[in-house]
N, C-alpha and C. Protein backbone atom coordinates (compact mmCIF):
# COMPACT_ATOMS: atom_id res chain seq x y z
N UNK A 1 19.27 120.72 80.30
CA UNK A 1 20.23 121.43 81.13
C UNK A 1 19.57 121.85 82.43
N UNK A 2 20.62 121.37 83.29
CA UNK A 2 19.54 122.27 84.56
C UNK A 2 20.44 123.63 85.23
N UNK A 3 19.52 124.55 85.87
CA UNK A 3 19.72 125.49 86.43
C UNK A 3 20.53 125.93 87.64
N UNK A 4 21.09 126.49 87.69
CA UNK A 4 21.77 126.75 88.91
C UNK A 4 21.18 127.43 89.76
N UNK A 5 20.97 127.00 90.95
CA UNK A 5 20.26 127.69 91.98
C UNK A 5 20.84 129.02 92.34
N UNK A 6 20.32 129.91 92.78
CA UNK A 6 20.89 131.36 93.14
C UNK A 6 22.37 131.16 94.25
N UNK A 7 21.86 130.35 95.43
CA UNK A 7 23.13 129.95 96.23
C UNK A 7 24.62 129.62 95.46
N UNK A 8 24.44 128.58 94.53
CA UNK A 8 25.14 128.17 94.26
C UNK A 8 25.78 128.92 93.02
N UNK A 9 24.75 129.98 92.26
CA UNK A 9 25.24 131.19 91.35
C UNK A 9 26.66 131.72 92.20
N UNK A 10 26.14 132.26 93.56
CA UNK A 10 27.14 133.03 94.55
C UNK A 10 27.79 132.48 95.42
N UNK A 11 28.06 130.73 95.64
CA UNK A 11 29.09 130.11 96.24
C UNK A 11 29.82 129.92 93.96
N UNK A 12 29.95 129.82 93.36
CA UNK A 12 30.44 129.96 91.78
C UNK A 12 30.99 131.09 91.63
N UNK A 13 30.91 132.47 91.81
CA UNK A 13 31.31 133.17 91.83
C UNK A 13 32.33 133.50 92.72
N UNK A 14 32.08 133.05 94.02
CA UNK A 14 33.02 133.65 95.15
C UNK A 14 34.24 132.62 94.46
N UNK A 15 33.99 131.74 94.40
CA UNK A 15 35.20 130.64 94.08
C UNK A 15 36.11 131.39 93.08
N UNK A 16 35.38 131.68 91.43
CA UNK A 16 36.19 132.43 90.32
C UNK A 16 36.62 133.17 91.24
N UNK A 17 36.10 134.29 91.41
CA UNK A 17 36.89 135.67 92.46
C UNK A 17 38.28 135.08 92.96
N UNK A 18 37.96 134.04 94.05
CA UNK A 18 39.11 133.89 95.20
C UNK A 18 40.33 133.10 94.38
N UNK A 19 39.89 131.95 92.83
CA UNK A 19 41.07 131.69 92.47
C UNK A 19 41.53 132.51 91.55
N UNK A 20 41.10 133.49 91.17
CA UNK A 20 41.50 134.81 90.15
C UNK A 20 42.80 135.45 91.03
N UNK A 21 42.30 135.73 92.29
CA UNK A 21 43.00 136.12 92.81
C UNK A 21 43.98 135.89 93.11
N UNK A 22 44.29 134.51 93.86
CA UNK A 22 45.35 133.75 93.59
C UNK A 22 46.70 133.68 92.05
N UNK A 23 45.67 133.33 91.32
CA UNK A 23 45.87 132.91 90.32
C UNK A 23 46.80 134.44 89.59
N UNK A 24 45.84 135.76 89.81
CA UNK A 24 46.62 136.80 89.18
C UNK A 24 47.78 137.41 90.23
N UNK A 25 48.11 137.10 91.38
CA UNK A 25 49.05 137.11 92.11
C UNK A 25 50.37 136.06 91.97
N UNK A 26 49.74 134.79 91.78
CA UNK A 26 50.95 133.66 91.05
C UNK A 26 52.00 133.90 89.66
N UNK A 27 50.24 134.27 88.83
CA UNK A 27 50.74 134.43 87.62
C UNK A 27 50.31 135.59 86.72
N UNK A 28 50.21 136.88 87.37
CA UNK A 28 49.64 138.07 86.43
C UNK A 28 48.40 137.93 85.61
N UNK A 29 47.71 138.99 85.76
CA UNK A 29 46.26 139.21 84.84
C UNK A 29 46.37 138.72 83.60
N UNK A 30 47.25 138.17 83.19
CA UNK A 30 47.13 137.73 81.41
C UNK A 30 46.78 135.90 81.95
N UNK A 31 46.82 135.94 82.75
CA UNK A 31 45.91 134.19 82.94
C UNK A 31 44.75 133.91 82.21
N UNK A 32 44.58 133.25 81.06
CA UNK A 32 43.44 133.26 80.16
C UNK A 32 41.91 132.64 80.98
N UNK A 33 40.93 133.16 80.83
CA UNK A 33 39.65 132.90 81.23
C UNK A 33 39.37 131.32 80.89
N UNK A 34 40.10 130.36 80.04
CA UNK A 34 39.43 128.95 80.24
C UNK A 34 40.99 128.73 81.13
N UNK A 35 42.07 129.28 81.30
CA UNK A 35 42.90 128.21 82.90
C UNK A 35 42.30 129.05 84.01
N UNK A 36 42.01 130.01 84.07
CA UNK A 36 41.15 130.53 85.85
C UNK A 36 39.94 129.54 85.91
N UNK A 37 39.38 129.22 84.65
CA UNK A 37 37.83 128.87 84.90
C UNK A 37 38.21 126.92 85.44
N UNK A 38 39.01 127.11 84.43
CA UNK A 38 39.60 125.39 85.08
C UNK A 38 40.01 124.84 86.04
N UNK A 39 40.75 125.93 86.84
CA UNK A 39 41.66 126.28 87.99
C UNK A 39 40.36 126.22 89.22
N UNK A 40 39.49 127.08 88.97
CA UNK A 40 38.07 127.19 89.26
C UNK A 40 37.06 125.84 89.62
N UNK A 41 37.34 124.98 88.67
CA UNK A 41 36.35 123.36 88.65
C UNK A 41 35.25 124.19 87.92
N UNK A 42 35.38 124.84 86.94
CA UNK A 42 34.05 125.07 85.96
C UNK A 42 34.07 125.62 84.81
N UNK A 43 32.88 125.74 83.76
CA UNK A 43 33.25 125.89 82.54
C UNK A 43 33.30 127.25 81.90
N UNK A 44 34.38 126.97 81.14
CA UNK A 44 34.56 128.49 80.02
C UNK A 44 33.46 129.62 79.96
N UNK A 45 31.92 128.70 80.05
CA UNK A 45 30.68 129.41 79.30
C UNK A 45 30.60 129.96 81.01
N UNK A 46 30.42 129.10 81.85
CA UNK A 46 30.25 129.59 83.68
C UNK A 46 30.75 131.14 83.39
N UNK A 47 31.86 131.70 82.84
CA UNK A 47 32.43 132.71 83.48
C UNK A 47 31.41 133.94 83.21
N UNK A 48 30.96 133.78 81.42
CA UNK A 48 30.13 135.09 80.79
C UNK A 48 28.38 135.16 81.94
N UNK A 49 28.20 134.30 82.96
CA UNK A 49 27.10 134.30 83.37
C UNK A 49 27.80 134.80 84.44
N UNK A 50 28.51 135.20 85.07
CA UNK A 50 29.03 135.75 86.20
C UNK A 50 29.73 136.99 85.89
N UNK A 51 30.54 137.26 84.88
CA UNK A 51 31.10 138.40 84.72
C UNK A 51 30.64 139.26 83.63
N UNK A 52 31.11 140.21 83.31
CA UNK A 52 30.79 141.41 81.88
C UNK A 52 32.02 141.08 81.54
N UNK A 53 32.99 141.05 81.72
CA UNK A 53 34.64 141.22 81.30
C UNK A 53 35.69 140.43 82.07
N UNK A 54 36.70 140.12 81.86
CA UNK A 54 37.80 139.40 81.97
C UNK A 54 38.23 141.20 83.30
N UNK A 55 38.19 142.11 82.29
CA UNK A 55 38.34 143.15 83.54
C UNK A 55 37.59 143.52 84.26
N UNK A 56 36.72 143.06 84.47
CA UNK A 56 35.24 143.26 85.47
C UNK A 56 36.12 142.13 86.69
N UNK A 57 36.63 141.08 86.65
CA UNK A 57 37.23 140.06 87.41
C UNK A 57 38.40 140.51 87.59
N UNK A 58 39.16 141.61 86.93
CA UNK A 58 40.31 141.63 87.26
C UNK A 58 40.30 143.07 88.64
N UNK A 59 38.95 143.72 88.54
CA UNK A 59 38.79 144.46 89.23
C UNK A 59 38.41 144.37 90.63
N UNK A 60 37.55 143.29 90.28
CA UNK A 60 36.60 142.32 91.67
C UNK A 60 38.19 141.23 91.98
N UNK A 61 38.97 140.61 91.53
CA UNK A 61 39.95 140.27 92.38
C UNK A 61 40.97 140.65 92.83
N UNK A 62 41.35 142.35 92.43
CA UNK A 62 42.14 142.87 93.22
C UNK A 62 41.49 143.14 94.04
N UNK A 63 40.43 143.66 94.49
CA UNK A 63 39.63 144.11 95.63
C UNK A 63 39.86 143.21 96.70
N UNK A 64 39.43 141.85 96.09
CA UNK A 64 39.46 141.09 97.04
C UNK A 64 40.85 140.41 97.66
N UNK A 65 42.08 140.64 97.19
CA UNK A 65 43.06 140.27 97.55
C UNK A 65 43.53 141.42 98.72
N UNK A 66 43.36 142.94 98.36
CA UNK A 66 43.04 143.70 99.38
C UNK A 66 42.20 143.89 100.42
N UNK A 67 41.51 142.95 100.07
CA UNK A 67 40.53 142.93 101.88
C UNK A 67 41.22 141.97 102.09
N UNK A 68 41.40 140.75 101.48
CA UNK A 68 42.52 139.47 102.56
C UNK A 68 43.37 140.31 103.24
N UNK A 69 44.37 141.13 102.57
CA UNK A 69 45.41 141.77 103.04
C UNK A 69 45.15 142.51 104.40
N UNK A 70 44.00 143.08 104.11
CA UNK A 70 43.21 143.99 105.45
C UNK A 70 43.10 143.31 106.47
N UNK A 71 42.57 141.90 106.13
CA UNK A 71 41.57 141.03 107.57
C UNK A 71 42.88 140.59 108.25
N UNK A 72 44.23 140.15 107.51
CA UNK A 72 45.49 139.94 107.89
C UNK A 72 46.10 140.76 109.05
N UNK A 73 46.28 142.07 108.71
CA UNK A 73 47.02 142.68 109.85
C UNK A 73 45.95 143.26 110.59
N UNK A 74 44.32 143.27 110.21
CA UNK A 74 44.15 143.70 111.82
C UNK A 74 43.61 142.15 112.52
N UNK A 75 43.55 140.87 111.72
CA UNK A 75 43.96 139.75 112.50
C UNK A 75 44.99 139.70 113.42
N UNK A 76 45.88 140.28 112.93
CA UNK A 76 47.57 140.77 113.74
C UNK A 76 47.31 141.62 114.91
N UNK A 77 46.64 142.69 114.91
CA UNK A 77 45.96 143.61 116.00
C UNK A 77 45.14 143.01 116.91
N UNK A 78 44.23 141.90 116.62
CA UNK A 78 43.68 141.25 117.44
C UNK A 78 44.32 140.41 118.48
N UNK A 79 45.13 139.64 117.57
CA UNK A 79 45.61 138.60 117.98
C UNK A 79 47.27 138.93 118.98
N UNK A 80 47.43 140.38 118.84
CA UNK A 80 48.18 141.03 120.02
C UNK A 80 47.72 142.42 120.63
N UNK A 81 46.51 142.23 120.97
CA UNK A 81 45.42 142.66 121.98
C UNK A 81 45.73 144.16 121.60
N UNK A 82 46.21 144.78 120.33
CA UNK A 82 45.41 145.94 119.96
C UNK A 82 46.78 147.02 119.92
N UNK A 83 48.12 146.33 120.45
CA UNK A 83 49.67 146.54 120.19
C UNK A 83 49.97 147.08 118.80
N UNK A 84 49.97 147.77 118.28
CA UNK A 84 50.42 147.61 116.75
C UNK A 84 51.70 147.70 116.48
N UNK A 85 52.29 147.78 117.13
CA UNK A 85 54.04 147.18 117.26
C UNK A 85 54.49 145.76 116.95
N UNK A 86 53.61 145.23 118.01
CA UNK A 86 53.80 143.47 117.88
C UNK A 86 53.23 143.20 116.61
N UNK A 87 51.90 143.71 115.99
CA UNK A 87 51.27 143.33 115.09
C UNK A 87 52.06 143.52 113.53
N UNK A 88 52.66 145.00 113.78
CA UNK A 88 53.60 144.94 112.90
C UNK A 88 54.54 143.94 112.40
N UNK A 89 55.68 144.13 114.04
CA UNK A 89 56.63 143.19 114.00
C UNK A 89 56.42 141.45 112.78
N UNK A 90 54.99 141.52 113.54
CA UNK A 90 55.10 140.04 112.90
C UNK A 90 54.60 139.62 111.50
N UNK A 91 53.81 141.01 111.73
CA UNK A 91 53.58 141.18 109.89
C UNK A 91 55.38 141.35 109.19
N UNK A 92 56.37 141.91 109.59
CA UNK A 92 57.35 142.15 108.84
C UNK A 92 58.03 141.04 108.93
N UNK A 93 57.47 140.11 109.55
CA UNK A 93 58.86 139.08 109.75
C UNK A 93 57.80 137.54 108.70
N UNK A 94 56.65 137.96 108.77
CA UNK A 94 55.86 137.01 107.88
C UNK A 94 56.16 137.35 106.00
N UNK A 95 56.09 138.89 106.51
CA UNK A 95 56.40 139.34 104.86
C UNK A 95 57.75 138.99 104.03
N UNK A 96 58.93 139.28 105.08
CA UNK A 96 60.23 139.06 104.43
C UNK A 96 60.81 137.50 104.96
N UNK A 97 59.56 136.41 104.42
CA UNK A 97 60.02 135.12 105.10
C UNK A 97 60.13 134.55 103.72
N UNK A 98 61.14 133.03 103.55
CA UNK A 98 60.82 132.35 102.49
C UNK A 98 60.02 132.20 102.41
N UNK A 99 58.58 131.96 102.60
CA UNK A 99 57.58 131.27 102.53
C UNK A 99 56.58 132.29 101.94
N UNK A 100 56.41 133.70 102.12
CA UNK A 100 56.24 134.30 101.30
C UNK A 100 56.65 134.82 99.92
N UNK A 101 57.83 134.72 100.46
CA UNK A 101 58.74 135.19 98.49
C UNK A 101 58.19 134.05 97.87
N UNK A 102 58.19 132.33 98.06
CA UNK A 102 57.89 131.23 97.11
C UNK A 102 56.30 131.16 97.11
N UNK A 103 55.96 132.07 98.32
CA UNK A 103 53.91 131.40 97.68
C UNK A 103 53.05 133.05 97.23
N UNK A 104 53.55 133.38 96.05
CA UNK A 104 52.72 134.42 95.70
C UNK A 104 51.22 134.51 95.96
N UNK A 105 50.76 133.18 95.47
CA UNK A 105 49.24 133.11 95.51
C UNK A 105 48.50 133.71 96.40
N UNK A 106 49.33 133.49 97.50
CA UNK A 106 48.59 133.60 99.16
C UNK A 106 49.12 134.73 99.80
N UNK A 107 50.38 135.75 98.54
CA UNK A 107 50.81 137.01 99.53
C UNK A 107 49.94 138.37 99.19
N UNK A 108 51.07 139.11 99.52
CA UNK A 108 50.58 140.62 99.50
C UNK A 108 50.42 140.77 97.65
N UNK A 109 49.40 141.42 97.59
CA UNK A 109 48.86 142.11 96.38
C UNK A 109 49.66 143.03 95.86
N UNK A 110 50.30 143.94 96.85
CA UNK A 110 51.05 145.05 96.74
C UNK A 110 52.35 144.57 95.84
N UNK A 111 53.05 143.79 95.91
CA UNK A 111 53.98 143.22 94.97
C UNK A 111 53.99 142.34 93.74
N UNK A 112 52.76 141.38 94.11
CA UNK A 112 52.13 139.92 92.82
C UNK A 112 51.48 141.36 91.82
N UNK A 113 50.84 142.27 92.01
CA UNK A 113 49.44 142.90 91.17
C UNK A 113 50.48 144.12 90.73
N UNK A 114 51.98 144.59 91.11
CA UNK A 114 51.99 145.86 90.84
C UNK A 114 52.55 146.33 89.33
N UNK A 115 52.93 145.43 88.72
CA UNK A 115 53.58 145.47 87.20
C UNK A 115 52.06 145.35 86.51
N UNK A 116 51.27 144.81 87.07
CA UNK A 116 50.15 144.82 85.88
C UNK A 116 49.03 145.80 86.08
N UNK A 117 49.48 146.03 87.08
CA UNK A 117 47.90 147.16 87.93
C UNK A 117 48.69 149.03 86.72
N UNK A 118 50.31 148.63 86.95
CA UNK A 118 50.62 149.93 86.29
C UNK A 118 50.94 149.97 85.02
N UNK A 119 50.45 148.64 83.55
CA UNK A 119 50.03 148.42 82.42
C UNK A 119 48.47 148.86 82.51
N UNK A 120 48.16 148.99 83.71
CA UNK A 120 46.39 149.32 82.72
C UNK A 120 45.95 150.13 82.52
N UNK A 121 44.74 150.93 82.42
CA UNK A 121 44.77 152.29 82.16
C UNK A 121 44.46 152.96 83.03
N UNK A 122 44.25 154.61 83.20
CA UNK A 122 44.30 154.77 84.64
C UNK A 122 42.76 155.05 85.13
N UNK A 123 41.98 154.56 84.07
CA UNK A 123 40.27 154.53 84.77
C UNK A 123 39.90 153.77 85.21
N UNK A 124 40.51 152.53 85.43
CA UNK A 124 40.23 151.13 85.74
C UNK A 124 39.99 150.98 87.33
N UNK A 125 38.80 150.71 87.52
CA UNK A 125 38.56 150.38 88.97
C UNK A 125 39.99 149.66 89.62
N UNK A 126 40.55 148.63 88.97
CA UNK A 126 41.71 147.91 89.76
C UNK A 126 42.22 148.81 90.32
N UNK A 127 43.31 150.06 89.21
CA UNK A 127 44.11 151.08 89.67
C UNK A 127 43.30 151.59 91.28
N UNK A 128 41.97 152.01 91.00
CA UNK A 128 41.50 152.48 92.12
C UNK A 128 41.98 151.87 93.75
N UNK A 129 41.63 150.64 93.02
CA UNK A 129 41.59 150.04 94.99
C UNK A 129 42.84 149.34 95.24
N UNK A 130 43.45 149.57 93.72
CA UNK A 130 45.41 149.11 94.27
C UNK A 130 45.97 150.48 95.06
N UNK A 131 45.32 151.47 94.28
CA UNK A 131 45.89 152.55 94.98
C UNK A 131 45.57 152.82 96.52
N UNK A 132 44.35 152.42 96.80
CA UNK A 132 43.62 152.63 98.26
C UNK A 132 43.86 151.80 98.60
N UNK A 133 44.78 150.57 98.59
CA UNK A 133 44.99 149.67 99.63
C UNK A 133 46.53 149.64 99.75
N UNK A 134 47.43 150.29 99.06
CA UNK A 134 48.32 150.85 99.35
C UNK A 134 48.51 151.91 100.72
N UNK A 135 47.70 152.92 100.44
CA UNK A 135 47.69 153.75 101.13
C UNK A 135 46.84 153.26 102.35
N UNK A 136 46.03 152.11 102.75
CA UNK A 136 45.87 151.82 103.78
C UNK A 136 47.03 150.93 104.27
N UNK A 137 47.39 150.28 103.60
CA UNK A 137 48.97 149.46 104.33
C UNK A 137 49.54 150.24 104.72
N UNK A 138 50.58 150.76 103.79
CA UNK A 138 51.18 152.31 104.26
C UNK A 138 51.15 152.77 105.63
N UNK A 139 49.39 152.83 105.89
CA UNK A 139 49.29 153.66 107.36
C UNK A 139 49.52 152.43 108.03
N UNK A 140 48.88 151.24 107.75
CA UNK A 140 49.51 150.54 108.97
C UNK A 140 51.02 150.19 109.38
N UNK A 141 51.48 150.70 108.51
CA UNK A 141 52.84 150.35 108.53
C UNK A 141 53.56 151.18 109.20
N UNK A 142 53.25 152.61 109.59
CA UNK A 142 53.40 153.85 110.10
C UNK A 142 53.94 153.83 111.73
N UNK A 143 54.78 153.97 111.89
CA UNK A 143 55.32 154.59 113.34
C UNK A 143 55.46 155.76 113.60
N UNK A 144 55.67 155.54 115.31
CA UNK A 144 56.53 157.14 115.45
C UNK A 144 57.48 157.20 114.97
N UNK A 145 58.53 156.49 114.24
CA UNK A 145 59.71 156.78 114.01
C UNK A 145 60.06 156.54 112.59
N UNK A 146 58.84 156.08 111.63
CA UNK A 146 59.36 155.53 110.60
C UNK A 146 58.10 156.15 110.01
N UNK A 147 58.12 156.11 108.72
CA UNK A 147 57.07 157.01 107.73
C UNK A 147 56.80 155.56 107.27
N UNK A 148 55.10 155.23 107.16
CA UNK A 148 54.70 154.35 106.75
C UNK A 148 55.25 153.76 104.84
N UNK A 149 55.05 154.91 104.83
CA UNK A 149 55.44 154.37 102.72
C UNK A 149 56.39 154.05 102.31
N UNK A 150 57.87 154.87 103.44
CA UNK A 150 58.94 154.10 103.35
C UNK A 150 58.97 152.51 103.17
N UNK A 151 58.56 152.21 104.71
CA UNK A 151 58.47 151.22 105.33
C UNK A 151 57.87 150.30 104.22
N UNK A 152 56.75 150.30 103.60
CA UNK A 152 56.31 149.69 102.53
C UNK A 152 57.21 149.27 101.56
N UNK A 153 57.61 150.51 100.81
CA UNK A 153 58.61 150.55 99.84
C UNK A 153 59.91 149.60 100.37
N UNK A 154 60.16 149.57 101.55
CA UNK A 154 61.35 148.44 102.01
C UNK A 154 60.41 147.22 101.44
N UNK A 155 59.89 146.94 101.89
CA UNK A 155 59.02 145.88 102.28
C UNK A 155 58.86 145.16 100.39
N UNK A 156 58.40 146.02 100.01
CA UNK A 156 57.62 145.58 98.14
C UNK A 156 58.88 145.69 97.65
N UNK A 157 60.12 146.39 97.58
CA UNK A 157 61.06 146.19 97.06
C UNK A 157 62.41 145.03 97.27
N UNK A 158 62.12 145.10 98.79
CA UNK A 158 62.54 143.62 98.76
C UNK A 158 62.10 142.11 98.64
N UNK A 159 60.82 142.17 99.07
CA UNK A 159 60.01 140.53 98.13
C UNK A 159 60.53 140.49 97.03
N UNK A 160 60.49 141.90 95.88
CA UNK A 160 60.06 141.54 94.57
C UNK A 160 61.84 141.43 93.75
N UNK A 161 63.05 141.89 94.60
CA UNK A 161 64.17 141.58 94.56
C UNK A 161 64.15 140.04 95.00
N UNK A 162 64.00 139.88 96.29
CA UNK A 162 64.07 138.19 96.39
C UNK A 162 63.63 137.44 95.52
N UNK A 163 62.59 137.77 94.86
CA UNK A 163 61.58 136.84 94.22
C UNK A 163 62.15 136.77 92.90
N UNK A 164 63.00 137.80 92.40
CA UNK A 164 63.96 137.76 91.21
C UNK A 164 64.76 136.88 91.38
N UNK A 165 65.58 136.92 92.49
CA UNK A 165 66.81 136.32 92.95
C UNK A 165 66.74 135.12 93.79
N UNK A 166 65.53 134.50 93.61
CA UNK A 166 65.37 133.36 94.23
C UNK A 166 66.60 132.26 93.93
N UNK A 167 67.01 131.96 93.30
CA UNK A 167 67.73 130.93 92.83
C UNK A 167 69.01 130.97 93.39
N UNK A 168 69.76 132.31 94.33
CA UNK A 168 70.64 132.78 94.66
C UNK A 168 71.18 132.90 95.98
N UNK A 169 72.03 132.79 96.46
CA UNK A 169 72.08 133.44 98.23
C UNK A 169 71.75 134.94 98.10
N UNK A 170 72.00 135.87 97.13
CA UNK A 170 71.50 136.81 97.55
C UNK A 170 69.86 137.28 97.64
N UNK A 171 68.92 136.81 97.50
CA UNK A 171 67.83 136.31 97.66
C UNK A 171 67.41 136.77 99.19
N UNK A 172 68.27 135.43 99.95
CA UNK A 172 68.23 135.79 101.59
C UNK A 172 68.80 136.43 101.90
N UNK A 173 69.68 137.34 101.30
CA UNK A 173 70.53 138.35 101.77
C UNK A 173 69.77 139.64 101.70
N UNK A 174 69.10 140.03 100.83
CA UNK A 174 67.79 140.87 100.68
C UNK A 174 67.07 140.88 101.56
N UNK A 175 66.37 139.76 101.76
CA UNK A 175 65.37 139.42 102.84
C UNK A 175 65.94 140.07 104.66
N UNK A 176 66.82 139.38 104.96
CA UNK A 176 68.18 139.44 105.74
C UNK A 176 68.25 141.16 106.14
N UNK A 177 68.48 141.97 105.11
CA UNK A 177 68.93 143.42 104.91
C UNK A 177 67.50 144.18 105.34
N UNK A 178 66.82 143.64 104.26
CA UNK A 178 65.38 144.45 104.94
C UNK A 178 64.41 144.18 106.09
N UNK A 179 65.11 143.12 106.68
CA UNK A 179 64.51 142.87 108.09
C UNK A 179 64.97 143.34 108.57
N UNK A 180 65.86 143.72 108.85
CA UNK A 180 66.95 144.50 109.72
C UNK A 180 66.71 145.53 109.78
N UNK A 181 66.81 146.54 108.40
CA UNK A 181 66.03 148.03 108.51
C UNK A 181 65.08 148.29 108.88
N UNK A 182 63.88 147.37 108.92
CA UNK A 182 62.81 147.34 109.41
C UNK A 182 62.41 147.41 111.26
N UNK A 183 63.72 146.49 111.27
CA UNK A 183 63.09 146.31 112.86
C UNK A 183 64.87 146.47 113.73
N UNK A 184 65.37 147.31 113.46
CA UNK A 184 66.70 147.59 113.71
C UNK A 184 67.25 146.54 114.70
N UNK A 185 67.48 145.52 113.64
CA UNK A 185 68.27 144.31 114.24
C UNK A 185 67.38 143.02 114.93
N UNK A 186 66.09 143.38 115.60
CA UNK A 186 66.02 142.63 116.27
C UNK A 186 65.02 141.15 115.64
């Protein structure tokens, strides 16, 4: 048998992490450790040399679906020179798009992670940094005119209605409704 070099220990790991993440946003934390590890390109035994627990990974990939989430909207801040209006705007119009309601993998955490983050118990590192990355969205979400958590709560309650009602026109009618409240009409 040969050894795995240290590099390649921590390009192996980042990989589990990033398709965990995915993977528990697609399809909830009950994704068994040989389909992540498969999903992954590696073996069953790979995972116990990288992790302590199935919740040791479930902790390390909410984290990390919350820093994606992070690098996202102040990518948005950058990329409209520091506006957080515009940055908003286009975060709300990316959030309540088809293309988010059908690709969980690649969305917000705040809606894929929140039925299972509030099955676990409440010592669990996950709870921790679901809760703190809530409350950092939240603020970014924050205007003068609008209370950030609202604004959220529009936001997570309508994906996770669409995402019920996918099969439906009312689906986009959701979507439709909470863009609107969001950005009064425009």
């Amino acid at each position: 048998m040969s050894r795995v070099s240290q590099a390649q220990a921590e390009e192996n790991r980042r990989r589990v992490v990033d398709t965990a993440s995915r993977l528990f946003r697609e399809q909830g934390t009950q994704v068994s450790v040989a389909d992540l590890m498969k999903a992954a390109g590696l073996t069953h035994g790979a995972f116990y040399k990288q992790f302590a627990s199935k919740e040791a990974l479930v902790d390390e990939a909410t984290a990390h679906a919350f820093a994606e989430l992070t690098q996202r909207y102040n990518a948005g801040l950058e990329r409209y020179d520091g506006q957080r209006g515009a940055a908003q705007q286009a975060l709300i119009d990316t959030y309540l798009s088809v293309e988010h309601r059908d690709g969980p993998g690649d969305g917000c955490p705040v809606a894929a992670l929140a039925t299972d983050i509030a099955r676990e118990g409440g010592g669990r590192e996950a709870r921790r940094v679901y809760a703190e990355g809530v409350a950092d969205f939240a603020a970014f979400l924050a205007t003068d005119d609008q209370d950030g958590i609202v604004r959220l709560c529009t936001l997570f309650g309508a994906l996770v209605l669409s995402r019920a009602t996918k099969d439906s026109p009312l689906s986009g009618e959701i979507l439709d409704a909470a863009h609107e409240a969001l950005t009064d009409g425009s």
